[in-house]
Protein backbone atom coordinates (compact mmCIF):
# COMPACT_ATOMS: atom_id res chain seq x y z
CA UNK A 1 100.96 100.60 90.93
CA UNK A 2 99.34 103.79 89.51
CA UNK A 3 97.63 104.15 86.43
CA UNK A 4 98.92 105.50 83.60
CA UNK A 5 98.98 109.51 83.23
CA UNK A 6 97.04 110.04 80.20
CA UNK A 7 98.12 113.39 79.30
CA UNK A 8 101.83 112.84 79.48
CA UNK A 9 101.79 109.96 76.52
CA UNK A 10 98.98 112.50 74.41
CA UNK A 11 100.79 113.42 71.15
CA UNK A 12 101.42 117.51 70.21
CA UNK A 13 98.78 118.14 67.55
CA UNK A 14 99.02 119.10 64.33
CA UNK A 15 96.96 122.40 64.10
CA UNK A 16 95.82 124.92 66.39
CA UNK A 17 92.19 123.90 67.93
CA UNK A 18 92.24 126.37 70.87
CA UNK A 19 89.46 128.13 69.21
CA UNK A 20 87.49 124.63 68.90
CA UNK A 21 88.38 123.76 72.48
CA UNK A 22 87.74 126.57 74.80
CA UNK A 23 83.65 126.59 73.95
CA UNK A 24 83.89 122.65 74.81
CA UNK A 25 85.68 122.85 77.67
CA UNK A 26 83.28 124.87 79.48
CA UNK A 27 80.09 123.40 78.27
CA UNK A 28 81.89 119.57 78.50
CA UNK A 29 79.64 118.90 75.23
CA UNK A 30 80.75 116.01 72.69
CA UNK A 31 82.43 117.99 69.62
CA UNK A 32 80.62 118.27 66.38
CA UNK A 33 83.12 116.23 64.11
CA UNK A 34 81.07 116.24 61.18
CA UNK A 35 81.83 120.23 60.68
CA UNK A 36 85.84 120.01 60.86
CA UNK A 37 88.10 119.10 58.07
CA UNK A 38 90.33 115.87 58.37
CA UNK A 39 92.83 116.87 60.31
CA UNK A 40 90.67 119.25 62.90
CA UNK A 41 88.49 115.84 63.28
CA UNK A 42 91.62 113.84 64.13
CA UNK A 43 92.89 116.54 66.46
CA UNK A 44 89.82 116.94 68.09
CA UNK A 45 89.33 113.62 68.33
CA UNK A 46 92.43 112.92 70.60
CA UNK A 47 91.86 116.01 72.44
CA UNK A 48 88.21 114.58 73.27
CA UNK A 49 89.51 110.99 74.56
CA UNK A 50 92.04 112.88 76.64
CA UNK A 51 89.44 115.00 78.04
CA UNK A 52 87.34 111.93 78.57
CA UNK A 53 89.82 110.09 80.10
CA UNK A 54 90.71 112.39 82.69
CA UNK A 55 87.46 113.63 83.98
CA UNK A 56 86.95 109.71 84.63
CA UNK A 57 84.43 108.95 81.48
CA UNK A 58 86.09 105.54 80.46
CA UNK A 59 82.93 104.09 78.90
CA UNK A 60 82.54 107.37 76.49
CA UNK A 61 86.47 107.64 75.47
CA UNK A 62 86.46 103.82 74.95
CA UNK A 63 83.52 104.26 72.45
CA UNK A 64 84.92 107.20 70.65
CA UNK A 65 88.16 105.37 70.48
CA UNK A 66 86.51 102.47 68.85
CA UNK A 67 85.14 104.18 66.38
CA UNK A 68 87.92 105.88 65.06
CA UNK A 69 90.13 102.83 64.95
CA UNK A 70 87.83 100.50 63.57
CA UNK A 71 86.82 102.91 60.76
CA UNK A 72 87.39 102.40 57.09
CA UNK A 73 89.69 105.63 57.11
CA UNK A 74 91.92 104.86 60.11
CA UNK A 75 94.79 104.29 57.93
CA UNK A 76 94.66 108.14 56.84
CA UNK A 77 95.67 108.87 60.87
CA UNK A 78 99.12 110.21 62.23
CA UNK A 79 100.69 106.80 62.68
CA UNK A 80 101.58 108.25 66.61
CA UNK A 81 97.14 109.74 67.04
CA UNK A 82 96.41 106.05 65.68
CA UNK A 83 99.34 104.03 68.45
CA UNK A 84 98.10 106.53 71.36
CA UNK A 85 94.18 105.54 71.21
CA UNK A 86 95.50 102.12 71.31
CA UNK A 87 97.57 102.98 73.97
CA UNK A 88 94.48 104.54 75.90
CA UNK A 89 92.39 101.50 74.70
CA UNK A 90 94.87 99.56 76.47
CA UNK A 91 94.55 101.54 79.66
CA UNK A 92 90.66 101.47 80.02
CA UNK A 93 91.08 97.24 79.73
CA UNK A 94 93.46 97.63 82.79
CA UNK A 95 91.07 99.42 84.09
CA UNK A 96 88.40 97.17 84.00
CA UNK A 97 91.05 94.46 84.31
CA UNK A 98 90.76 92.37 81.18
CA UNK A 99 94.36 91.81 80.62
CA UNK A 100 93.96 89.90 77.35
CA UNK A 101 91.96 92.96 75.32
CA UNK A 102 94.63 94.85 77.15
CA UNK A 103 97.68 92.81 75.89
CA UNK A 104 95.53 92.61 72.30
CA UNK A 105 95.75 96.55 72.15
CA UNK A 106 99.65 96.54 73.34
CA UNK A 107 100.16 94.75 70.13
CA UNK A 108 97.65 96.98 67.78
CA UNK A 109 99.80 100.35 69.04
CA UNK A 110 103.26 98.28 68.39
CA UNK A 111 102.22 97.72 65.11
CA UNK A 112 101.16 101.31 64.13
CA UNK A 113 104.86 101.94 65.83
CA UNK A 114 106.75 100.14 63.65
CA UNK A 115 105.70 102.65 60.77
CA UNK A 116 106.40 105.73 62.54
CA UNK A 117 110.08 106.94 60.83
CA UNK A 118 111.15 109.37 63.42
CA UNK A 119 111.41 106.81 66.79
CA UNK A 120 113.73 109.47 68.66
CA UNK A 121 110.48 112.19 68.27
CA UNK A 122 109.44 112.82 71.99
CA UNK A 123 105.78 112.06 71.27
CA UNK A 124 107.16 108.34 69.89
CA UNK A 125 109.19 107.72 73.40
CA UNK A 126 106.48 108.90 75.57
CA UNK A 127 104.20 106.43 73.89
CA UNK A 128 106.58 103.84 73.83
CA UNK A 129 107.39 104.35 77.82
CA UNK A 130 104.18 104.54 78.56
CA UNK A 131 102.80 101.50 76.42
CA UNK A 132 106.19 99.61 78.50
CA UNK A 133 104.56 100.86 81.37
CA UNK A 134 101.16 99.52 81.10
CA UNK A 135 102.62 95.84 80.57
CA UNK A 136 104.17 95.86 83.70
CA UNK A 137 101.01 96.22 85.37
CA UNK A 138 99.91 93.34 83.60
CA UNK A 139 102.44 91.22 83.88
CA UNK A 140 102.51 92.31 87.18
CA UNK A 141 98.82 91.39 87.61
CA UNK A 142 98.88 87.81 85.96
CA UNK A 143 101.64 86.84 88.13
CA UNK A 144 104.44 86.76 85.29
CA UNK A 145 106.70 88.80 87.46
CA UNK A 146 110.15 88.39 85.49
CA UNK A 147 108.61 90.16 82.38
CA UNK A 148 107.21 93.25 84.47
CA UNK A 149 110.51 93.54 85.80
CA UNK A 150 111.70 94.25 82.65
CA UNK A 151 109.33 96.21 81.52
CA UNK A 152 109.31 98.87 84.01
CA UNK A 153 113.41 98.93 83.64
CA UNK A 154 112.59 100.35 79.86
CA UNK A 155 110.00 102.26 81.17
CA UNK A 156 112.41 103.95 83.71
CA UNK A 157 115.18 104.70 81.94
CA UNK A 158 113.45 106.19 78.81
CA UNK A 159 111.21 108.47 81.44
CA UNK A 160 114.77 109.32 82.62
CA UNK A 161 115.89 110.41 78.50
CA UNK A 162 112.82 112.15 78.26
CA UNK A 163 113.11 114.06 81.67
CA UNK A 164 116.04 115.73 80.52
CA UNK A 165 114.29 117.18 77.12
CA UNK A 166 111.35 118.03 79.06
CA UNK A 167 111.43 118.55 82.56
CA UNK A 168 107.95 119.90 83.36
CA UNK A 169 106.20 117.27 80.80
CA UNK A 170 107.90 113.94 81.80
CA UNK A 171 108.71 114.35 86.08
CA UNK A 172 105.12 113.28 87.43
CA UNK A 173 105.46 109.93 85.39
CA UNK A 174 108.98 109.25 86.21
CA UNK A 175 108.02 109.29 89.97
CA UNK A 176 105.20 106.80 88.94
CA UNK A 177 107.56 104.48 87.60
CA UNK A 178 109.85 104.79 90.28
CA UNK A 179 107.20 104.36 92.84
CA UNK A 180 106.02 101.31 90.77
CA UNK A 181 109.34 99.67 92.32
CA UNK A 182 107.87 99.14 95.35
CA UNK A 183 105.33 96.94 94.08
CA UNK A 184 107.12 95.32 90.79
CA UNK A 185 110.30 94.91 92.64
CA UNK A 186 110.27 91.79 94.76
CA UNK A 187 113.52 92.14 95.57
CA UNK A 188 114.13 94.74 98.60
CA UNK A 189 117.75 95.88 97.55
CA UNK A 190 116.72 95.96 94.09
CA UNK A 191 114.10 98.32 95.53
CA UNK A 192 116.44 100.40 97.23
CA UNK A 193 118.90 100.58 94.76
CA UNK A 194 116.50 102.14 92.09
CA UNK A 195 115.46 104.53 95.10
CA UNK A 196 118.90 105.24 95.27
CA UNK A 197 119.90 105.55 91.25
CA UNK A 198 116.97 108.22 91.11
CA UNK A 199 117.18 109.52 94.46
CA UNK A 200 118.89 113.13 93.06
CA UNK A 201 116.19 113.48 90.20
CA UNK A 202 113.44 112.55 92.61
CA UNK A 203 115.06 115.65 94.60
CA UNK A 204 115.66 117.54 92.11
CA UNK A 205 111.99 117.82 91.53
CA UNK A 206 110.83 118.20 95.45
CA UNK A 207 113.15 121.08 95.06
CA UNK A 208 110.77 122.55 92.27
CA UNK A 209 107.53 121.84 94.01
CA UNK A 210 108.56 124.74 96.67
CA UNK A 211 108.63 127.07 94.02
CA UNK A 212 105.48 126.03 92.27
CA UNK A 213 105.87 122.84 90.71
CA UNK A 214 103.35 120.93 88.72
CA UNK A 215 100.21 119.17 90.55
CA UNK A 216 100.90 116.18 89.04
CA UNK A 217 104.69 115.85 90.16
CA UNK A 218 103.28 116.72 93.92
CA UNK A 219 100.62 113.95 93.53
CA UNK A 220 103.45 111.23 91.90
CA UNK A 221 105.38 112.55 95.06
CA UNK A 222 102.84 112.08 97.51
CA UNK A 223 102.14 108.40 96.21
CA UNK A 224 105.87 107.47 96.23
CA UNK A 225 106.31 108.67 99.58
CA UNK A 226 102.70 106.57 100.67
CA UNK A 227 104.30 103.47 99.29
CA UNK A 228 107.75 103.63 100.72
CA UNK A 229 105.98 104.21 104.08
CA UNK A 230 103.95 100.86 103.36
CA UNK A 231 107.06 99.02 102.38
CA UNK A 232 108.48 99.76 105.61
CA UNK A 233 105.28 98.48 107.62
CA UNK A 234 105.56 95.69 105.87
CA UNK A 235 109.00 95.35 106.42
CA UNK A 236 108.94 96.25 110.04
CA UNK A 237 105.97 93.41 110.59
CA UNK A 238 108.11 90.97 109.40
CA UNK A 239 110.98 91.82 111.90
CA UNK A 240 113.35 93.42 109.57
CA UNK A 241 113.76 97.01 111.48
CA UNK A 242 116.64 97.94 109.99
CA UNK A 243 115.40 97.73 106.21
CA UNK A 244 112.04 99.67 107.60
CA UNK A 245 114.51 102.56 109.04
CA UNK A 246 115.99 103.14 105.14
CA UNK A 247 112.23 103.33 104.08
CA UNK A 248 111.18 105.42 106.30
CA UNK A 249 114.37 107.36 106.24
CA UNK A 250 113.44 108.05 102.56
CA UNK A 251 110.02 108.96 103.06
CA UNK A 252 110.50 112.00 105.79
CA UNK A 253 113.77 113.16 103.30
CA UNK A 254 111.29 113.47 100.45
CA UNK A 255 108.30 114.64 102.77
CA UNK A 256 110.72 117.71 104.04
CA UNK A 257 111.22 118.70 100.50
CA UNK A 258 107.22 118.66 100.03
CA UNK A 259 106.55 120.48 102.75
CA UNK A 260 108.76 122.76 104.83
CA UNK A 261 106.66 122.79 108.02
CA UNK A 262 105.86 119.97 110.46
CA UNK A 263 102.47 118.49 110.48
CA UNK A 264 100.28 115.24 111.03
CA UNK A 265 102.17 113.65 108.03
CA UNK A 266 105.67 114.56 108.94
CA UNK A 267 104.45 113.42 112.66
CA UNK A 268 103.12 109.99 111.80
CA UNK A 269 106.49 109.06 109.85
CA UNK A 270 108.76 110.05 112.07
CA UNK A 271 106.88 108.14 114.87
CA UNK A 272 107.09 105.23 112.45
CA UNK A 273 110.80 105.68 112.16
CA UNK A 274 110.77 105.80 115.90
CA UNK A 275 109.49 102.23 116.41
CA UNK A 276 111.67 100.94 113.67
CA UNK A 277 114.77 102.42 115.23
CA UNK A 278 113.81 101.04 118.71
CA UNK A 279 114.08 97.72 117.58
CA UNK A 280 117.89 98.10 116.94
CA UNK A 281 119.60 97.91 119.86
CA UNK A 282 122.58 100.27 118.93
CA UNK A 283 119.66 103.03 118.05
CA UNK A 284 117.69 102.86 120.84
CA UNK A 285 118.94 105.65 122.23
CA UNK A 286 118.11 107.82 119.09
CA UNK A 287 114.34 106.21 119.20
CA UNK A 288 114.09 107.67 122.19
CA UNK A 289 115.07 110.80 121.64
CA UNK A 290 113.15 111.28 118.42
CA UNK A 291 109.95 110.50 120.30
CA UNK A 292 110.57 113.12 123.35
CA UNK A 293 111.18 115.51 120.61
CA UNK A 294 107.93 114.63 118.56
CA UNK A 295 105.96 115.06 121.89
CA UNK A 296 105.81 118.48 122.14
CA UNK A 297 104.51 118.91 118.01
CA UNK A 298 102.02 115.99 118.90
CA UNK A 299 100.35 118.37 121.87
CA UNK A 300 100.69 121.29 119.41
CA UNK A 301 98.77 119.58 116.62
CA UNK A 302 96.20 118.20 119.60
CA UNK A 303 97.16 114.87 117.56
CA UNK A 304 95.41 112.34 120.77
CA UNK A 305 96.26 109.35 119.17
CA UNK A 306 100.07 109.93 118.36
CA UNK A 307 100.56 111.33 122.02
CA UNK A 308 99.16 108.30 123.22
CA UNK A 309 101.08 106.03 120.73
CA UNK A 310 104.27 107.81 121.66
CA UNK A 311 103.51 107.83 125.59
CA UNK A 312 103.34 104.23 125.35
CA UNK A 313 106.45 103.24 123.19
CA UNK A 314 108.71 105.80 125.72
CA UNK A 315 106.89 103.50 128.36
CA UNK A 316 107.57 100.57 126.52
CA UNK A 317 111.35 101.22 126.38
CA UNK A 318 111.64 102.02 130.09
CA UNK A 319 110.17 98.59 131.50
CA UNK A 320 112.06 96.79 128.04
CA UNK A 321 114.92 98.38 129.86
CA UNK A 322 113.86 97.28 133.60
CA UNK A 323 113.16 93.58 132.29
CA UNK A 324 116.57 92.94 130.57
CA UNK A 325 118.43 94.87 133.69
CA UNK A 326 116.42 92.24 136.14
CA UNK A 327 117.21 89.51 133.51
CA UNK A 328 120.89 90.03 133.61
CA UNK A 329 120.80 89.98 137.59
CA UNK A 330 119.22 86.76 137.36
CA UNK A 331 121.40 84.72 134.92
C-alpha cells in the first residue's frame, strides 16, 4: 500500500506567496518566518512542510511541524493548516512505522476537524479521505484487518466525490486507493469487484494520460497495474489460473491505455497471461496462440530471457499434449 500523496490533501492558501516561493524554490533554503506577517508565516509554513515532504526531508518537516503545533499560538491557525500538519505528522510516524504516535496524530487532526464549519469544502474532504486513508495502513499493519477494510471504503468513495469536482487534483490518489485493494482486500472477489466498480474511471483517466495527463496519475497507474500483476502470481502459485487470467486480463487492458506500443512490459504480461491461460484446459488453445504471436516481438526486442521462457512453455504444451495422448492409450 502506497504512501499517502502529500500534495493532494495540502489545503489552497489564503494569500498569494508566489513571490515568497519562487526565490526558495530554487535555492531550497529554510524560509525566513520571522519577516512575514501572520498569515504569510502560516502559509509559508505549509508550503515549506509540503516541500519538505516531497523532496524526502521527513526529519526537517516533522520538526517544523512540531513547532508550529505545539506553539502557544496554534489556536490562531486555519482550523484545516492546523488538521493537515497533523495529518502529515501522521504520515512521517507511518513512515517510520510507529503506529501509536501515528494513531495519536489521527486523533489531534479529528479534533481540529470537528471545528471546521464548512465539512463539504474540498480542502476538508481531501483531508478527511486522506486522514481515512492513512488508518487503513495501520490497521492494515497491526493486523486489525476488519477496520482497514472500512476505512479504505470511506476513503474510496469520497476520492470518487472529489474526482468529479476536480479531476486533475484528486485521480492519482483515487488509483492509490483502488490499488490499495489488492493488499487491504483479503477477499479476491471483493478485490475484483472494486476493480470492476472503478474500472470506467480508472479508464477514463488512462484515456487522459495519452494526451498528457498528470505524472502522478501515470505513476498511481503504473503501481496499480504492478500490483494486479502480483496478485495474479500469487494467485497462479496457488493453482487458481483462472482468477490469475482476470488479473492479468486487467493489467495488459490498463497497460494498452498507458502505452500504445508493445514493449518489455506489455511482453512480460502477456507471457504471464499465457501461462495462466494454459492451465485451463478449454484455453489452451488460446495460450498457445498468444505465445507464437509474442515470439516474433520477443526477437524484435532481443528480450533472451522471454524467448527462452516462451520456447519452453510452447515445448511444454506439446509433450503435456504427447503424455495425456499416451495416457489415454494406456487406460
Amino acid at each position: 500500500m502506497d504512501q499517502l500523496l502529500i500534495d493532494v490533501s495540502t489545503p489552497a492558501f489564503q494569500t498569494d506567496i508566489t513571490a515568497l516561493t519562487s526565490a526558495l524554490e530554487a535555492s531550497g533554503k529554510e524560509p525566513d518566518f520571522t519577516s512575514l506577517n501572520t498569515q504569510q508565516r502560516q502559509d509559508m509554513t505549509v508550503w515549506w512542510v509540503r516541500q519538505l515532504m516531497c523532496q524526502g526531508h521527513d526529519s526537517e518537516a516533522a520538526t517544523c511541524i512540531d513547532n508550529a503545533v505545539f506553539d502557544d499560538g496554534v489556536d490562531e491557525w486555519p482550523r484545516l493548516y492546523h488538521s493537515w500538519l497533523w495529518l502529515v505528522r501522521m504520515t512521517i510516524f507511518i513512515k517510520s512505522d510507529d503506529y501509536i504516535l501515528a494513531l495519536g496524530s489521527a486523533e489531534n487532526a479529528l479534533n481540529v476537524m470537528v471545528e471546521v464549519t464548512n465539512k463539504r469544502h474540498e480542502d476538508f474532504l481531501a483531508i478527511l479521505a486522506s486522514l481515512l486513508y492513512n488508518l487503513a495502513i495501520v490497521h492494515s499493519q497491526t493486523d486489525d484487518n476488519s477496520r482497514a477494510v472500512k476505512e479504505l471504503t470511506k476513503a474510496q468513495k469520497l476520492l470518487e466525490r472529489l474526482v468529479k469536482r476536480n479531476n486533475t487534483r484528486f485521480s492519482a490518489m483515487l488509483l492509490h486507493a483502488v490499488e490499495a485493494s489488492t493488499s487491504i482486500y483479503k477477499n479476491r472477489t471483493n478485490q475484483m469487484n472494486i476493480l470492476a466498480h472503478y474500472q470506467q474511471t480508472t479508464e477514463l483517466y488512462t484515456a487522459m494520460l495519452n494526451e498528457g495527463g498528470e505524472e502522478k496519475t501515470k505513476e498511481a497507474l503504473e503501481n496499480l497495474i504492478e500490483s494486479l500483476k502480483n496478485e495474479g502470481d500469487l494467485l497462479l502459485k496457488m493453482g487458481n489460473a483462472r482468477g490469475a487470467v482476470k488479473f492479468y486480463t486487467k493489467c495488459l487492458r490498463y497497460q494498452k491505455k498507458l502505452s500504445n506500443t508493445m514493449g518489455e512490459r506489455e511482453l512480460t504480461l502477456s507471457i504471464a497471461l499465457a501461462k495462466a491461460l494454459i492451465r485451463l484446459v478449454n484455453r489452451r488453445a488460446a495460450a498457445e496462440q498468444l505465445l507464437n504471436s509474442l515470439l516474433p516481438l520477443a526477437q524484435r526486442l532481443q528480450a533472451t530471457k522471454e524467448i527462452t521462457e516462451i520456447e519452453q512453455l510452447l515445448n511444454n504444451r506439446n509433450k503435456n499434449h504427447n503424455i495425456m495422448t499416451m495416457l489415454k492409450g494406456i487406460s
